[in-house]
Protein backbone atom coordinates (compact mmCIF):
# COMPACT_ATOMS: atom_id res chain seq x y z
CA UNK A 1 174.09 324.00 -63.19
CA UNK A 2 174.63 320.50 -64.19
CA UNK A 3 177.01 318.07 -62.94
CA UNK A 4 178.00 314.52 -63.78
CA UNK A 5 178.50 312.02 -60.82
CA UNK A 6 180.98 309.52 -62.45
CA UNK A 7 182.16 306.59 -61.05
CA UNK A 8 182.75 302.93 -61.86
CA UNK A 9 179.29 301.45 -60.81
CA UNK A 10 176.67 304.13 -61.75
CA UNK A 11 176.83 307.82 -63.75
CA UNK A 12 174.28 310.17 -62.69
CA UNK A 13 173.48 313.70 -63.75
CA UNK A 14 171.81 316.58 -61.08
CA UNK A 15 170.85 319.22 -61.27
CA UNK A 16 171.10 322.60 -59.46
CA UNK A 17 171.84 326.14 -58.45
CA UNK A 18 175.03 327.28 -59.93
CA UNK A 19 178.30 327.47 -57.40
CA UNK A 20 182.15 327.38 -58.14
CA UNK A 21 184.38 324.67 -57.63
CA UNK A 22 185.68 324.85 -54.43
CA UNK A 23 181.98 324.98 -53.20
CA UNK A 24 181.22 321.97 -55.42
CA UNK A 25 184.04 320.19 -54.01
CA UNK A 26 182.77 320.89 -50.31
CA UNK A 27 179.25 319.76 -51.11
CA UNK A 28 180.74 316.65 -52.74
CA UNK A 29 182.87 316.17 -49.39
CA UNK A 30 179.97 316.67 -47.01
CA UNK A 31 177.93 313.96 -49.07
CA UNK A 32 180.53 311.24 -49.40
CA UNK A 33 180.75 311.61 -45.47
CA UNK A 34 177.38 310.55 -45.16
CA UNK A 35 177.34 307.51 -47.44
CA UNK A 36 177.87 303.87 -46.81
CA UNK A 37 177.76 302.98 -50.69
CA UNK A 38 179.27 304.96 -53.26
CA UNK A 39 175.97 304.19 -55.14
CA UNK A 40 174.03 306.62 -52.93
CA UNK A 41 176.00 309.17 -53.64
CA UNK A 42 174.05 311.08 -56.32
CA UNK A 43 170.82 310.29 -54.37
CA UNK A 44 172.70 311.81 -51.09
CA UNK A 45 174.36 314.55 -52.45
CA UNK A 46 170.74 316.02 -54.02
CA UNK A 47 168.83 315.94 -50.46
CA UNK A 48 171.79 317.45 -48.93
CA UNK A 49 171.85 320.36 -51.84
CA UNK A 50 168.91 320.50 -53.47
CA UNK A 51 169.75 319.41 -56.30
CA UNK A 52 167.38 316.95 -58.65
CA UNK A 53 168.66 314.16 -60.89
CA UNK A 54 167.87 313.95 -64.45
CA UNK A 55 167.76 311.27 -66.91
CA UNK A 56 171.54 310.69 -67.76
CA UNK A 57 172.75 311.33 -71.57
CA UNK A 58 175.80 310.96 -72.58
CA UNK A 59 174.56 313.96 -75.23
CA UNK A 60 173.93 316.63 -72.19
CA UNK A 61 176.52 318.80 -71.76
CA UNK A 62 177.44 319.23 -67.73
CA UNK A 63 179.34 322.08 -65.95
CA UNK A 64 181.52 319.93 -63.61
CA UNK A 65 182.12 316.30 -63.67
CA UNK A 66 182.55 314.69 -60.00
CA UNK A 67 184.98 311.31 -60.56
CA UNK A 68 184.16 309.34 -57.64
CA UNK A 69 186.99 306.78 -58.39
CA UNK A 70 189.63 309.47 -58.12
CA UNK A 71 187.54 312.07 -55.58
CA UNK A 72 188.24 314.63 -58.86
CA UNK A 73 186.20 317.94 -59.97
């Protein structure tokens, strides 16, 4: 599964095992609760879930898009 971390200082693009979007939305929870910067979120949320970042495309086509500036799946 791939999702888009989008928010207004950095896009990133993980990747991982597929879940629905109430689990995605719990994951994402649990990971923002651990950050101090936004900008560690992406970085966070994959050693937390095991999920890897990839090179970010605007081209790839993502399951779920995470809008950090609005907490929105």
């Amino acid at each position: 599964m791939l999702v888009e971390i989008d928010g207004y200082y950095s896009q990133s693009i993980v990747y991982g095992r597929d879940c629905n979007d109430v689990e995605l939305k719990r994951m994402y929870r649990n990971a923002l609760a651990e950050v101090r910067d936004i900008k560690e979120l992406a970085e966070v949320f994959c050693k937390m879930h095991n999920f890897v970042i990839v090179p970010y495309s605007k081209d790839i086509q993502v399951d779920f898009v995470i809008d950090t500036d609005t907490n929105r799946i």
